[in-house]
C-alpha atoms as a PDB file:
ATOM      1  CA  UNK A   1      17.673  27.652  -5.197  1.00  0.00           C
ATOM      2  CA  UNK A   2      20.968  28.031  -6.864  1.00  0.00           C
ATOM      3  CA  UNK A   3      24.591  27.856  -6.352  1.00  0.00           C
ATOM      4  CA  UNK A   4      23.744  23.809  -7.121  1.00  0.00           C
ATOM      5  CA  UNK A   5      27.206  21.458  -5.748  1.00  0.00           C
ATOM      6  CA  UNK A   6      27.176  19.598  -9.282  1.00  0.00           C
ATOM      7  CA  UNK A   7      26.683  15.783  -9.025  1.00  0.00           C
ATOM      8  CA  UNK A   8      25.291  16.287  -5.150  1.00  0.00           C
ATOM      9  CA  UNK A   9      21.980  14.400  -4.835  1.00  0.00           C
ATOM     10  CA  UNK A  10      19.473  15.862  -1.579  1.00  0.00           C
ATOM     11  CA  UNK A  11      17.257  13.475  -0.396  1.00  0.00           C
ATOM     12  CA  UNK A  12      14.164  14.711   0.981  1.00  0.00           C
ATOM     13  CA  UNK A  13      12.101  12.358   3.685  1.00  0.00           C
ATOM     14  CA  UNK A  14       9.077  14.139   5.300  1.00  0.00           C
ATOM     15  CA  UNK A  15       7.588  12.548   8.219  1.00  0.00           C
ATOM     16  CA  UNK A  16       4.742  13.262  10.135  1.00  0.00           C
ATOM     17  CA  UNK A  17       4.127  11.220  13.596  1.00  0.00           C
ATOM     18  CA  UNK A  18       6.105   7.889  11.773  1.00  0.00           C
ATOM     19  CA  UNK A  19       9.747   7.851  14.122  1.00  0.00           C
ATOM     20  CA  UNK A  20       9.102   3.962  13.778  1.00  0.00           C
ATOM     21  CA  UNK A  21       9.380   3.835  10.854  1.00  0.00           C
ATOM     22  CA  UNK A  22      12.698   6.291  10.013  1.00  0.00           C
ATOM     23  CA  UNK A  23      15.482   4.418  11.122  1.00  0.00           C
ATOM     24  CA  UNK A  24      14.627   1.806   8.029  1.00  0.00           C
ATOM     25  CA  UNK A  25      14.309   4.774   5.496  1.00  0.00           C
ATOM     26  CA  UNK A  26      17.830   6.555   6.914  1.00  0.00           C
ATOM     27  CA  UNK A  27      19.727   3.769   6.642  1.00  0.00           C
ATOM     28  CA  UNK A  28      18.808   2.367   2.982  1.00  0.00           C
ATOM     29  CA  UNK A  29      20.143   5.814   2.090  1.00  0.00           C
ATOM     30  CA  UNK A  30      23.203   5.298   4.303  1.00  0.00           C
ATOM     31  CA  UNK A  31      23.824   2.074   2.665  1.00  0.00           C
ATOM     32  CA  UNK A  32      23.904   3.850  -0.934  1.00  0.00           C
ATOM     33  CA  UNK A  33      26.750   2.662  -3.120  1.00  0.00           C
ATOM     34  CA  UNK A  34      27.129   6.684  -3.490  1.00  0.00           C
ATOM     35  CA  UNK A  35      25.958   7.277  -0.165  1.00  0.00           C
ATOM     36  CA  UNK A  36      28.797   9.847  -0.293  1.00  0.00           C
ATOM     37  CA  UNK A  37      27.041  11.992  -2.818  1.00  0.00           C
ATOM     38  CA  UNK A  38      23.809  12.449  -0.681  1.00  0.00           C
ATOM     39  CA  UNK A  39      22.642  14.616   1.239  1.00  0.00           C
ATOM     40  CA  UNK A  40      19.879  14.098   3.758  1.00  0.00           C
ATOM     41  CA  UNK A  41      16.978  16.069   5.045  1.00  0.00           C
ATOM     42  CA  UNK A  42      14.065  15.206   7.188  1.00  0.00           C
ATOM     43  CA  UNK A  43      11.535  17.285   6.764  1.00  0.00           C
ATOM     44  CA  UNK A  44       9.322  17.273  10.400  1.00  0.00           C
ATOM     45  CA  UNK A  45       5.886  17.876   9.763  1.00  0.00           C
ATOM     46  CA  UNK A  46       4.595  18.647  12.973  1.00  0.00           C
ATOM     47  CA  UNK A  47       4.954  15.453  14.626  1.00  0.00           C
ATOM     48  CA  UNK A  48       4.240  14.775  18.139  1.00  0.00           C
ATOM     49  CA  UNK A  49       6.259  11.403  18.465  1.00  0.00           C
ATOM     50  CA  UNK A  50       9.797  11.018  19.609  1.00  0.00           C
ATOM     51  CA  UNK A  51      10.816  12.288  15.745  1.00  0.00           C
ATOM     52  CA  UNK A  52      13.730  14.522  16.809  1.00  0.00           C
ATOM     53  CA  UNK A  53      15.070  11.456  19.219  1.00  0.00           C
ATOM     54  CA  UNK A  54      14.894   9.373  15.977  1.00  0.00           C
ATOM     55  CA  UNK A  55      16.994  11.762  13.746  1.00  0.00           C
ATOM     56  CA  UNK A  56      19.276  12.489  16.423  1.00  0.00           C
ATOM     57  CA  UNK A  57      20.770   9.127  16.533  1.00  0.00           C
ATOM     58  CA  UNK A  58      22.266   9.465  13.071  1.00  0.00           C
ATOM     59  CA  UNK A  59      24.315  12.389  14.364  1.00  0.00           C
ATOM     60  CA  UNK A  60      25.475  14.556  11.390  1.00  0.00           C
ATOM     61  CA  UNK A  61      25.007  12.100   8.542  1.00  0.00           C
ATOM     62  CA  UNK A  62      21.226  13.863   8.547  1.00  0.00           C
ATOM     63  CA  UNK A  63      19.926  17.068   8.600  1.00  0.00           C
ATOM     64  CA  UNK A  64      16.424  17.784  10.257  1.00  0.00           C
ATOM     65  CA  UNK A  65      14.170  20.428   9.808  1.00  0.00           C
ATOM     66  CA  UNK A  66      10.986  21.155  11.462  1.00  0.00           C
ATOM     67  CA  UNK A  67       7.673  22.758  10.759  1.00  0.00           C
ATOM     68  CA  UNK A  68       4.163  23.467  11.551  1.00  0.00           C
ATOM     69  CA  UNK A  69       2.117  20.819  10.388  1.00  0.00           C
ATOM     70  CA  UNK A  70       1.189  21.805   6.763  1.00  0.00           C
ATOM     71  CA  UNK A  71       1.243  18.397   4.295  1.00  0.00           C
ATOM     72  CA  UNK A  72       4.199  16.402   2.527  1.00  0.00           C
ATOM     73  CA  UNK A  73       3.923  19.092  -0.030  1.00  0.00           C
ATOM     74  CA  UNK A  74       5.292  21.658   2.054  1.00  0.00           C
ATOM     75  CA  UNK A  75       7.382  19.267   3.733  1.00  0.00           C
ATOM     76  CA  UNK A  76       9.011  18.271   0.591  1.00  0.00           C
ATOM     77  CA  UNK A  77       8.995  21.748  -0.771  1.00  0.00           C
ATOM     78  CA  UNK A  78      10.986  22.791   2.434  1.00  0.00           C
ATOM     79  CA  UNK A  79      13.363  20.178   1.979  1.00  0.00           C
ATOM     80  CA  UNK A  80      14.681  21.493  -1.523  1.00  0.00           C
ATOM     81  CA  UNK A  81      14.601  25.060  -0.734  1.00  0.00           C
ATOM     82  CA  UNK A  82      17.017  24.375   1.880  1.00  0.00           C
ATOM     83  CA  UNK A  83      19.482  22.364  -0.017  1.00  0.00           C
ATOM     84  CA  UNK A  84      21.810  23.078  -2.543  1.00  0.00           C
ATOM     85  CA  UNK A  85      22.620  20.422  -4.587  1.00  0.00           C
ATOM     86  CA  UNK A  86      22.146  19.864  -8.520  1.00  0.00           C
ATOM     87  CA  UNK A  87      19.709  17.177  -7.948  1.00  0.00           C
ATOM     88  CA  UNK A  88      17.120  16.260  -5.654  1.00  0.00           C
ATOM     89  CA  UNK A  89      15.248  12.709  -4.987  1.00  0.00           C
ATOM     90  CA  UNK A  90      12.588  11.741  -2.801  1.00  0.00           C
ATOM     91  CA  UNK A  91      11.552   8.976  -0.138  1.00  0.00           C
ATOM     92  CA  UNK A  92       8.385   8.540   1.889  1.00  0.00           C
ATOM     93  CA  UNK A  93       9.519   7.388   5.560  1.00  0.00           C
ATOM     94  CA  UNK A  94       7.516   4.024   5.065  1.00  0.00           C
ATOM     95  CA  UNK A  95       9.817   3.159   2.292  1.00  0.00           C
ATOM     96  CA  UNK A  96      13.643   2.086   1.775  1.00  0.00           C
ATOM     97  CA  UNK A  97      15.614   2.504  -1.589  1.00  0.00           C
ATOM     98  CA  UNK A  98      17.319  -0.370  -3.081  1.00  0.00           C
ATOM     99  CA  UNK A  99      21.594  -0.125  -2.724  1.00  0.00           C
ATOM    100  CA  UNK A 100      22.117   0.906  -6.031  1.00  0.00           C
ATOM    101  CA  UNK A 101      19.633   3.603  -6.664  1.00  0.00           C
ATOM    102  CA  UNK A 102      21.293   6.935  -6.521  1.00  0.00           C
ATOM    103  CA  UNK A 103      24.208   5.175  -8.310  1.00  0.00           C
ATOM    104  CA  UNK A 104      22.101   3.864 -11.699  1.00  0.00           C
ATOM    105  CA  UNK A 105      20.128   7.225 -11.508  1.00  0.00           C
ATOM    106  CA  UNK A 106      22.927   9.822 -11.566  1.00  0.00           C
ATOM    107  CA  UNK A 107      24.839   7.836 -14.195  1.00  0.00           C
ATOM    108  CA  UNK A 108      21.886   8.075 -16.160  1.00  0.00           C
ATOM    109  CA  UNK A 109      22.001  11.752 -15.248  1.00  0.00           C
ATOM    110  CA  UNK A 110      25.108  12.055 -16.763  1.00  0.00           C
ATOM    111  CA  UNK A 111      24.393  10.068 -19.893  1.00  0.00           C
ATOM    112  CA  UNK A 112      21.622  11.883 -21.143  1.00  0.00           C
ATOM    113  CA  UNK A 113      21.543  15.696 -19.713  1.00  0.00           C
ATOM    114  CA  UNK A 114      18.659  16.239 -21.290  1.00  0.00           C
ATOM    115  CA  UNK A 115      16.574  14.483 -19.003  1.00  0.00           C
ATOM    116  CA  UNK A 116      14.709  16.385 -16.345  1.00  0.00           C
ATOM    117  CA  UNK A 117      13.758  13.263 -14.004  1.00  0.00           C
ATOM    118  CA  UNK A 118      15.016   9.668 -13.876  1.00  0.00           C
ATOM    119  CA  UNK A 119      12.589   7.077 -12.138  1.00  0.00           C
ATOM    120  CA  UNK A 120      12.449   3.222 -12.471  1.00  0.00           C
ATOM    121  CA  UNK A 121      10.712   0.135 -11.372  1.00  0.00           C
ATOM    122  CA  UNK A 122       9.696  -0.721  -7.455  1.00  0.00           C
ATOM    123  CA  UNK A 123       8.805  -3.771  -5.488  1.00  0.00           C
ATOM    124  CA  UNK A 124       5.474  -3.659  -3.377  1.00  0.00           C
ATOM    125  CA  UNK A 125       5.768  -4.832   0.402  1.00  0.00           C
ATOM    126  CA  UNK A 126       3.462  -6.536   2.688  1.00  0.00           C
ATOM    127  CA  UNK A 127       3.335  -7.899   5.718  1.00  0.00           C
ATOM    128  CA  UNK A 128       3.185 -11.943   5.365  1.00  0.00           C
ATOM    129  CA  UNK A 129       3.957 -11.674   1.761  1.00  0.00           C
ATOM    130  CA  UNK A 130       6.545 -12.041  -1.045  1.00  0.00           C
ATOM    131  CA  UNK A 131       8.029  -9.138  -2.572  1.00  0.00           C
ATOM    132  CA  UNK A 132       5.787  -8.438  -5.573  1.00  0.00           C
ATOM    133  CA  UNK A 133       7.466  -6.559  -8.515  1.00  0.00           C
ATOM    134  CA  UNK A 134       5.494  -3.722  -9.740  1.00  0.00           C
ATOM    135  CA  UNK A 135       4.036  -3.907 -13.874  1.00  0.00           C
ATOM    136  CA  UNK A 136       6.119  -2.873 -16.614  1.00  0.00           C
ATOM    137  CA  UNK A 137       5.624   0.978 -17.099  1.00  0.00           C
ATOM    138  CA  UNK A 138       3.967   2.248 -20.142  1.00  0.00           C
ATOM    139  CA  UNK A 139       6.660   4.016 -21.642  1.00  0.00           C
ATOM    140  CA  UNK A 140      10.197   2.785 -23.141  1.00  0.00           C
ATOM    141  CA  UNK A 141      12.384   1.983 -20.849  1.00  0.00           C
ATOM    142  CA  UNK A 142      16.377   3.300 -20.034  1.00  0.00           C
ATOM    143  CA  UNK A 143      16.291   5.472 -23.368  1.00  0.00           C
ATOM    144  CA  UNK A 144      15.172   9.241 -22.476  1.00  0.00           C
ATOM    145  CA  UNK A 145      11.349   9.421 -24.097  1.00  0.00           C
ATOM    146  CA  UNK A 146       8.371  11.562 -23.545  1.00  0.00           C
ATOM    147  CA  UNK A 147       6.612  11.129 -20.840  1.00  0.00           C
ATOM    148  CA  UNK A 148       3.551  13.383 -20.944  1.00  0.00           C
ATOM    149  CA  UNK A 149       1.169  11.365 -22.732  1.00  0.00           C
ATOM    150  CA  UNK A 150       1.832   8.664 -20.601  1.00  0.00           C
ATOM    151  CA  UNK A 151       1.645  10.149 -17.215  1.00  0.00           C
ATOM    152  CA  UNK A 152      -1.575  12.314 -18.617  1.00  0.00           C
ATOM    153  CA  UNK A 153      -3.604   9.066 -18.874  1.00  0.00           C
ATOM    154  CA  UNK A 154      -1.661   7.324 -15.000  1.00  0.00           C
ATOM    155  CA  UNK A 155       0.384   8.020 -12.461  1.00  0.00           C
ATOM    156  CA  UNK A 156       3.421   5.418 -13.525  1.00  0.00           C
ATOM    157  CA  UNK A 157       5.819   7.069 -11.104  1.00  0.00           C
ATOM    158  CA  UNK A 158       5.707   6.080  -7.402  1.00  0.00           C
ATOM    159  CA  UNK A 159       7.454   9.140  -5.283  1.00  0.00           C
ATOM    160  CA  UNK A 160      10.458   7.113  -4.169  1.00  0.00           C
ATOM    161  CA  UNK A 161      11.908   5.972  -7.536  1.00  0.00           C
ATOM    162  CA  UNK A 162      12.406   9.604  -8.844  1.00  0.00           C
ATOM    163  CA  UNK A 163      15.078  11.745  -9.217  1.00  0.00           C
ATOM    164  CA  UNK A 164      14.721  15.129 -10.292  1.00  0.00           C
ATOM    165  CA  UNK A 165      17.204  17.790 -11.906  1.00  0.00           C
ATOM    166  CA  UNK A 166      17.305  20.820  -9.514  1.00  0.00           C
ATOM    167  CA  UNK A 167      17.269  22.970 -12.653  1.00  0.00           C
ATOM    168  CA  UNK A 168      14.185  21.412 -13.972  1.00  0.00           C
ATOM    169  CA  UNK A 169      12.582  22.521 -10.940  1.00  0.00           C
ATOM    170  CA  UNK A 170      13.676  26.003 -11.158  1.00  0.00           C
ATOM    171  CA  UNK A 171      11.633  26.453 -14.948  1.00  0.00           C
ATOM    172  CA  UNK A 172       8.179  24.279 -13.319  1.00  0.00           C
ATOM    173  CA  UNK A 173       8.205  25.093  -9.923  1.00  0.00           C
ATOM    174  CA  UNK A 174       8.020  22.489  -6.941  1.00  0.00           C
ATOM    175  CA  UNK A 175       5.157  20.539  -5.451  1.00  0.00           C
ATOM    176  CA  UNK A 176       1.823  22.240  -5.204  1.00  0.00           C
ATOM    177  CA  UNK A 177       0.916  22.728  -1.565  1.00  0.00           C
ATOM    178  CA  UNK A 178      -3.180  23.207  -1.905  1.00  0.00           C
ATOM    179  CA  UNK A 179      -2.828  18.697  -3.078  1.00  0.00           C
ATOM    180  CA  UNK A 180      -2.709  16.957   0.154  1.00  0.00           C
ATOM    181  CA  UNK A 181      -2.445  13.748  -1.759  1.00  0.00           C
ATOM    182  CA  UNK A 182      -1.746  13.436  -5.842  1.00  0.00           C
ATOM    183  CA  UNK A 183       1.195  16.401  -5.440  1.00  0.00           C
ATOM    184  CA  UNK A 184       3.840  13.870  -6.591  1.00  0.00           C
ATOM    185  CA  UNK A 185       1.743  13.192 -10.058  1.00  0.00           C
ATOM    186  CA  UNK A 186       1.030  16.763 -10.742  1.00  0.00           C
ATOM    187  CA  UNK A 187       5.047  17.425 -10.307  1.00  0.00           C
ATOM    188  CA  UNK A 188       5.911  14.775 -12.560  1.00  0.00           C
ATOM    189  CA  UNK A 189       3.332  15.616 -15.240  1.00  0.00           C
ATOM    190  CA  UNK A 190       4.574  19.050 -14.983  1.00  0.00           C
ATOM    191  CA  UNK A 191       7.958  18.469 -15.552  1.00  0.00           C
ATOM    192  CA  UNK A 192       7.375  15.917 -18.266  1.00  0.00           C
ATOM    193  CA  UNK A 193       5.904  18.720 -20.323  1.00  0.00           C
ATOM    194  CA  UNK A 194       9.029  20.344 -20.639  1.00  0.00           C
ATOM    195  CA  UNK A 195      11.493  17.756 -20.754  1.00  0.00           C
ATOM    196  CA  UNK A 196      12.434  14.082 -21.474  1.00  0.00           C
ATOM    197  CA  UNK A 197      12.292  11.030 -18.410  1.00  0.00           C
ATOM    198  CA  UNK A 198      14.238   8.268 -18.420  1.00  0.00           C
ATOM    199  CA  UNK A 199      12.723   5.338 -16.802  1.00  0.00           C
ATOM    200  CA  UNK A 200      14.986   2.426 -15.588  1.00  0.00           C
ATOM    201  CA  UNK A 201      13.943  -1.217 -16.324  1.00  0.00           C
ATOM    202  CA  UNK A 202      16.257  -2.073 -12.869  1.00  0.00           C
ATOM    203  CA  UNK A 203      13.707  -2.075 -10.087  1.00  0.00           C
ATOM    204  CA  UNK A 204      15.148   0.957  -6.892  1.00  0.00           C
ATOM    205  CA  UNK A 205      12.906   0.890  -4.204  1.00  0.00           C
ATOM    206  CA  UNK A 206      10.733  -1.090  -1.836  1.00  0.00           C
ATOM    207  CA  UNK A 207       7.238   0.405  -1.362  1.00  0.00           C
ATOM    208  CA  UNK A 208       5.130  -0.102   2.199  1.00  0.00           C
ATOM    209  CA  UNK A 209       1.540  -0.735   0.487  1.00  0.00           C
ATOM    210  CA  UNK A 210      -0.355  -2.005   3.883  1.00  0.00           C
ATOM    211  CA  UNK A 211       0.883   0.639   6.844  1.00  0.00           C
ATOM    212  CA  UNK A 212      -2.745   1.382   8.441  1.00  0.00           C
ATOM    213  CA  UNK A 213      -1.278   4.827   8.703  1.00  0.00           C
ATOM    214  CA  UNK A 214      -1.025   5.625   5.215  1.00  0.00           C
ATOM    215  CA  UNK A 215      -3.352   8.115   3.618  1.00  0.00           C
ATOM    216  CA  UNK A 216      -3.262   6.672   0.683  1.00  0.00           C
ATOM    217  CA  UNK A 217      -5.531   3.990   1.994  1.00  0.00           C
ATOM    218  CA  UNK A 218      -8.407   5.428   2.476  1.00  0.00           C
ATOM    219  CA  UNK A 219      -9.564   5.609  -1.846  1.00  0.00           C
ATOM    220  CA  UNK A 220     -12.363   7.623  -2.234  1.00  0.00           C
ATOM    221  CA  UNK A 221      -9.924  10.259  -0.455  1.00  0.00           C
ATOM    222  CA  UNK A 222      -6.765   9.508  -2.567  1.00  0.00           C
ATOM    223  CA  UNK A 223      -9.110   9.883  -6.094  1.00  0.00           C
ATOM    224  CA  UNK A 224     -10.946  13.101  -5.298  1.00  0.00           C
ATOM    225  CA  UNK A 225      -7.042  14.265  -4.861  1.00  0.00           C
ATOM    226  CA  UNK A 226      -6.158  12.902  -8.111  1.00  0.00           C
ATOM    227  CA  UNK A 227      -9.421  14.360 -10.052  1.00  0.00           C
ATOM    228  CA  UNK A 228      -8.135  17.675  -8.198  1.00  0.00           C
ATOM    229  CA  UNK A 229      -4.658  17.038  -9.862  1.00  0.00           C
ATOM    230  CA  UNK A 230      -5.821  16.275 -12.860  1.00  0.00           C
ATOM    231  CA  UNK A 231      -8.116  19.842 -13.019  1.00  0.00           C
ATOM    232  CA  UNK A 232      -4.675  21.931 -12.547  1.00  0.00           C
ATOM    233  CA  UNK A 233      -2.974  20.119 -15.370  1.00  0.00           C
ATOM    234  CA  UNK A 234      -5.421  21.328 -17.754  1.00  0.00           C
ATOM    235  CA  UNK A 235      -2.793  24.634 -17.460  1.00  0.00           C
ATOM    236  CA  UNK A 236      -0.152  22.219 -18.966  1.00  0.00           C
ATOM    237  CA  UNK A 237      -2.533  21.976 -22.089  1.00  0.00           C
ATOM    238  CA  UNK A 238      -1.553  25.471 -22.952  1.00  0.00           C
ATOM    239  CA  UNK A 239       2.372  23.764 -23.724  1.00  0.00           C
ATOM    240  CA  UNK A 240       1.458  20.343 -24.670  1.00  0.00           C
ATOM    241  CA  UNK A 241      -2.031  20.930 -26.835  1.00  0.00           C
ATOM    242  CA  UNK A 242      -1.243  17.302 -28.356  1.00  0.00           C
ATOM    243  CA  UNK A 243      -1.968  15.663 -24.809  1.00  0.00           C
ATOM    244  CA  UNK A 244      -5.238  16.897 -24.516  1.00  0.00           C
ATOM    245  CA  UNK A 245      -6.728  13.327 -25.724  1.00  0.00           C
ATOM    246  CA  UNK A 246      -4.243  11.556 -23.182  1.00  0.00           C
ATOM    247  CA  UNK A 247      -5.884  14.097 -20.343  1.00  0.00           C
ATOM    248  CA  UNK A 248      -9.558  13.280 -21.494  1.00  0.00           C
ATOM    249  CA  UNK A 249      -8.865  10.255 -20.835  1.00  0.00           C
ATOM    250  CA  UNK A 250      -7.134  10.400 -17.682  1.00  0.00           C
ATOM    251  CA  UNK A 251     -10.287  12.787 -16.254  1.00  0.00           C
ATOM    252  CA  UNK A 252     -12.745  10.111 -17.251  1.00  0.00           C
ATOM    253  CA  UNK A 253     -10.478   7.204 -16.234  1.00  0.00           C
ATOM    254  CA  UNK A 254     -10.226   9.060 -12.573  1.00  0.00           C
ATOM    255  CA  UNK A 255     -13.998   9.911 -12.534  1.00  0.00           C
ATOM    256  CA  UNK A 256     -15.179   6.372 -13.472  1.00  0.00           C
ATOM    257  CA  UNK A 257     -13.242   4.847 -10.332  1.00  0.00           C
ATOM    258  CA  UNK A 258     -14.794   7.767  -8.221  1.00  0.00           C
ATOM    259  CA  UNK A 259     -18.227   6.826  -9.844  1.00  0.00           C
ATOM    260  CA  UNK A 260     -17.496   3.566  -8.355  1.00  0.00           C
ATOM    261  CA  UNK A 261     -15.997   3.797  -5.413  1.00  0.00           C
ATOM    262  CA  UNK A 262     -19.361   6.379  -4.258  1.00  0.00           C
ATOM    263  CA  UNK A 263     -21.578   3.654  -5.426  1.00  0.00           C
ATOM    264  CA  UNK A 264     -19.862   1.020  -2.900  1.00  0.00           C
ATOM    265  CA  UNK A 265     -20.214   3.812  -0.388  1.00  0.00           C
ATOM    266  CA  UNK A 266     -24.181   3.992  -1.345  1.00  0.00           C
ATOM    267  CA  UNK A 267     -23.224   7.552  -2.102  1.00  0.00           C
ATOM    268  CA  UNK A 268     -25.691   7.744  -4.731  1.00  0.00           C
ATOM    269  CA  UNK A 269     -25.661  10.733  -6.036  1.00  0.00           C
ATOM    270  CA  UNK A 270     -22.281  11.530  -5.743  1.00  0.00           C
ATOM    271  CA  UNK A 271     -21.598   7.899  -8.118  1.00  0.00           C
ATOM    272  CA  UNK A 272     -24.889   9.726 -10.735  1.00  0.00           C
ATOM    273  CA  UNK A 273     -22.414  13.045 -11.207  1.00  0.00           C
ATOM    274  CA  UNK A 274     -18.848  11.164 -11.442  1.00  0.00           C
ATOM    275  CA  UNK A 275     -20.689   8.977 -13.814  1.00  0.00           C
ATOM    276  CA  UNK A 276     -22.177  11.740 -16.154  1.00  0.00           C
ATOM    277  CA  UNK A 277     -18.905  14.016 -15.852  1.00  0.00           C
ATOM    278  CA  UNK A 278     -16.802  10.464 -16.571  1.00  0.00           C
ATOM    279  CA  UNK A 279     -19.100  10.146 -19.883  1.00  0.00           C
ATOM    280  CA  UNK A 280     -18.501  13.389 -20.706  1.00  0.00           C
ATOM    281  CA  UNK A 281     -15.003  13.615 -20.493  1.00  0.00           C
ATOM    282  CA  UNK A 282     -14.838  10.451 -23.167  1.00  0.00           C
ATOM    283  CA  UNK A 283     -18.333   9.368 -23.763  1.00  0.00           C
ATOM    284  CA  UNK A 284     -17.152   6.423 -26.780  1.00  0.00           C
ATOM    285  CA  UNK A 285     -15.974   3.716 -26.512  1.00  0.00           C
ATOM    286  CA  UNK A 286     -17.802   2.589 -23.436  1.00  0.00           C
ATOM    287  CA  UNK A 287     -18.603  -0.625 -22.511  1.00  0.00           C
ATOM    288  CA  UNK A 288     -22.782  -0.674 -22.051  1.00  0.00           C
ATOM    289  CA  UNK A 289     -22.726  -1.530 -18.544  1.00  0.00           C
ATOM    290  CA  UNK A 290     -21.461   1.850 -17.590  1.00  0.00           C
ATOM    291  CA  UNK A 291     -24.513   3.294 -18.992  1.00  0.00           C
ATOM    292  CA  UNK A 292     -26.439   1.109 -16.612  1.00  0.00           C
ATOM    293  CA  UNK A 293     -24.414   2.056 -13.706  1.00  0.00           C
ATOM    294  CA  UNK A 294     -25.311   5.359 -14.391  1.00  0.00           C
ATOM    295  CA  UNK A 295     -28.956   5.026 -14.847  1.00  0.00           C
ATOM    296  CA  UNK A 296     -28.854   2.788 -11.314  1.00  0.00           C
ATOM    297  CA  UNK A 297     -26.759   5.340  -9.575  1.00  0.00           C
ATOM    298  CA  UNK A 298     -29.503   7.657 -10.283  1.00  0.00           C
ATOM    299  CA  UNK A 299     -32.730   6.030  -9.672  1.00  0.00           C
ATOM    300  CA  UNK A 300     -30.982   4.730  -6.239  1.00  0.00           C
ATOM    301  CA  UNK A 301     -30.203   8.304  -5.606  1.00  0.00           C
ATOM    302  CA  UNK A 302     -34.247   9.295  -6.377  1.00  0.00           C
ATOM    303  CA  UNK A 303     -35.140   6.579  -3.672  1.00  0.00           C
ATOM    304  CA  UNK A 304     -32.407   6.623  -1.092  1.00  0.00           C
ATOM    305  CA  UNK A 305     -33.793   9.537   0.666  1.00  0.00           C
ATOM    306  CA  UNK A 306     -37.320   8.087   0.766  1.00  0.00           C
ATOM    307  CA  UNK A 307     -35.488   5.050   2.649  1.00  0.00           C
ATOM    308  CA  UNK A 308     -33.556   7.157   4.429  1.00  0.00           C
ATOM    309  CA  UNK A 309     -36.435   9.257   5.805  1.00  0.00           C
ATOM    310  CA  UNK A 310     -38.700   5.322   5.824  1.00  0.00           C
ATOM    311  CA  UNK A 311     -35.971   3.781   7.685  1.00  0.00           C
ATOM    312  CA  UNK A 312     -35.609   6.515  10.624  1.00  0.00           C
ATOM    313  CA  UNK A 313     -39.443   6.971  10.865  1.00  0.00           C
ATOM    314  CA  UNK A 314     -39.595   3.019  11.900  1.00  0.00           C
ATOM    315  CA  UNK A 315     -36.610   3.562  14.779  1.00  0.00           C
ATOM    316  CA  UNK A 316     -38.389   6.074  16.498  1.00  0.00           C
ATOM    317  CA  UNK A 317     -41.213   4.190  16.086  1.00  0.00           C
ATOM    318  CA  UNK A 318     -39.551   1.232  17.760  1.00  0.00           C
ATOM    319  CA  UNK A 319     -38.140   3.294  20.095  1.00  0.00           C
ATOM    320  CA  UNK A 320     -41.693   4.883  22.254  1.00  0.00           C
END
């Protein structure tokens, strides 16, 4: 990184195995009101599907770069190592920004140079169904504020509303490659810890939230990412010691839903260990019926492998 073209914007779309979905993506950034002042990338993940065909057909308005399958991390990562301009935004292939995006963003940009990422408000999309406007995020919005404590307790930020400042990459580093999933919160948290966000009120993207392809679907999956996220931002503690509550919080917040989410699975004693490490993490105030999901989690897990071991004994039995 380095040699930045000032008020150049790279957009970086990874895509893995999703060509049908690309054309939609390309051309919401082609249909920018500053489409001149982007620059796109597609990152190719490894994908087996006609991918390159896709890309192609946009001829030199998009760049495309390919790689051994190794995550949207690395994808993404790729993406802004190969660029060059002074700031870099994001959009998942499923996705399509709003006309005005990049415009509101880099004005903002230019207003208040002391922010390191601009983000904003989405709509949620799915099939048979209204456009539903995402909540109100918890911080002030279009002023520059501190985002840390905020983003220590949630993830506010969906990946396609942000824009980044290339040299507020350069002091945090980029995406973390070992977070399949959760690599877009741990960036932002990052970054928040050493400088301001500005958050637009002015929704900028539409966001796919029923493609059967998504990871993001499956939830057990998509919060033992997060808990993992969560883990390597205790580091960040070290800059911001006055988010350590907001973090607590966030660890037991994340380990409660993982507590439940086992439980549905009748993963017993997976929901007993959440559970104790949730209470533990911020053991008051609880409500009381966490306590009792706790004790049932682990008297469930005592018995389950008696039923287990009960339940197989009686279909071989059935079986001779």
């Amino acid at each position: 990184m380095g040699n930045e073209r000032n008020g150049h914007v790279t957009v970086v779309i990874p895509t893995y195995n999703r060509a049908h979905y690309l054309p939609g993506a390309i051309r919401s950034v082609l249909n920018q009101t500053a489409a001149d002042r982007c620059d796109i990338i597609v990152v190719d993940d490894g994908s087996t599907d006609d991918t390159p065909g896709v890309v192609a057909q946009f001829g030199n308005h998009v760049r495309y770069l390919r790689q051994p399958n190794a995550g949207s991390a690395a994808a993404r990562n790729a993406g802004i190592n190969a660029s060059d301009a002074e700031f870099v935004a994001f959009l998942d292939v499923d996705d399509e920004w709003l006309p005005d995006k990049i415009e509101r963003q880099l004005a903002v940009m230019t207003r208040c140079p002391e922010a390191a990422l601009v983000a904003g408000r989405s709509y949620d999309r799915s099939s048979g169904a209204p456009l539903r406007l995402r909540p109100e995020p918890p911080v002030a919005t279009d002023t520059p504020v501190d985002f840390a404590p905020a983003l220590f307790k949630e993830n506010f930020i969906p990946t396609p509303v942000v824009m980044v400042r290339r040299s507020a990459l350069e002091r945090v580093g980029l995406f973390q490659p070992e977070l399949r999933q959760a690599q877009d919160y741990h960036l932002w948290t990052r970054l928040a810890c050493h400088g301001h966000g500005v958050c637009l009120s002015a929704p900028l993207a539409v966001i796919t939230t029923d493609d059967p392809d998504s990871v993001s679907r499956d939830a057990a999956r998509l919060l033992r990412w997060s808990l993992r996220a969560r883990q390597l931002l205790r580091r960040e503690l070290r800059v911001r010691p006055d988010c350590r509550p907001a973090w607590r919080r966030g660890m037991a917040a994340c380990l409660a839903q993982l507590r439940d989410e086992c439980y549905r699975r009748r993963e017993f004693a997976d929901a007993t260990r959440f559970g104790a490490a949730s209470l533990m993490y911020r053991p008051w105030p609880r409500p009381k019926w966490e306590f009792g999901r706790l004790l049932a989690s682990a008297a469930r897990a005592a018995v389950e492998p008696v039923r287990k071991a009960r339940h197989s004994s009686q279909v071989q039995c059935s079986a001779t």
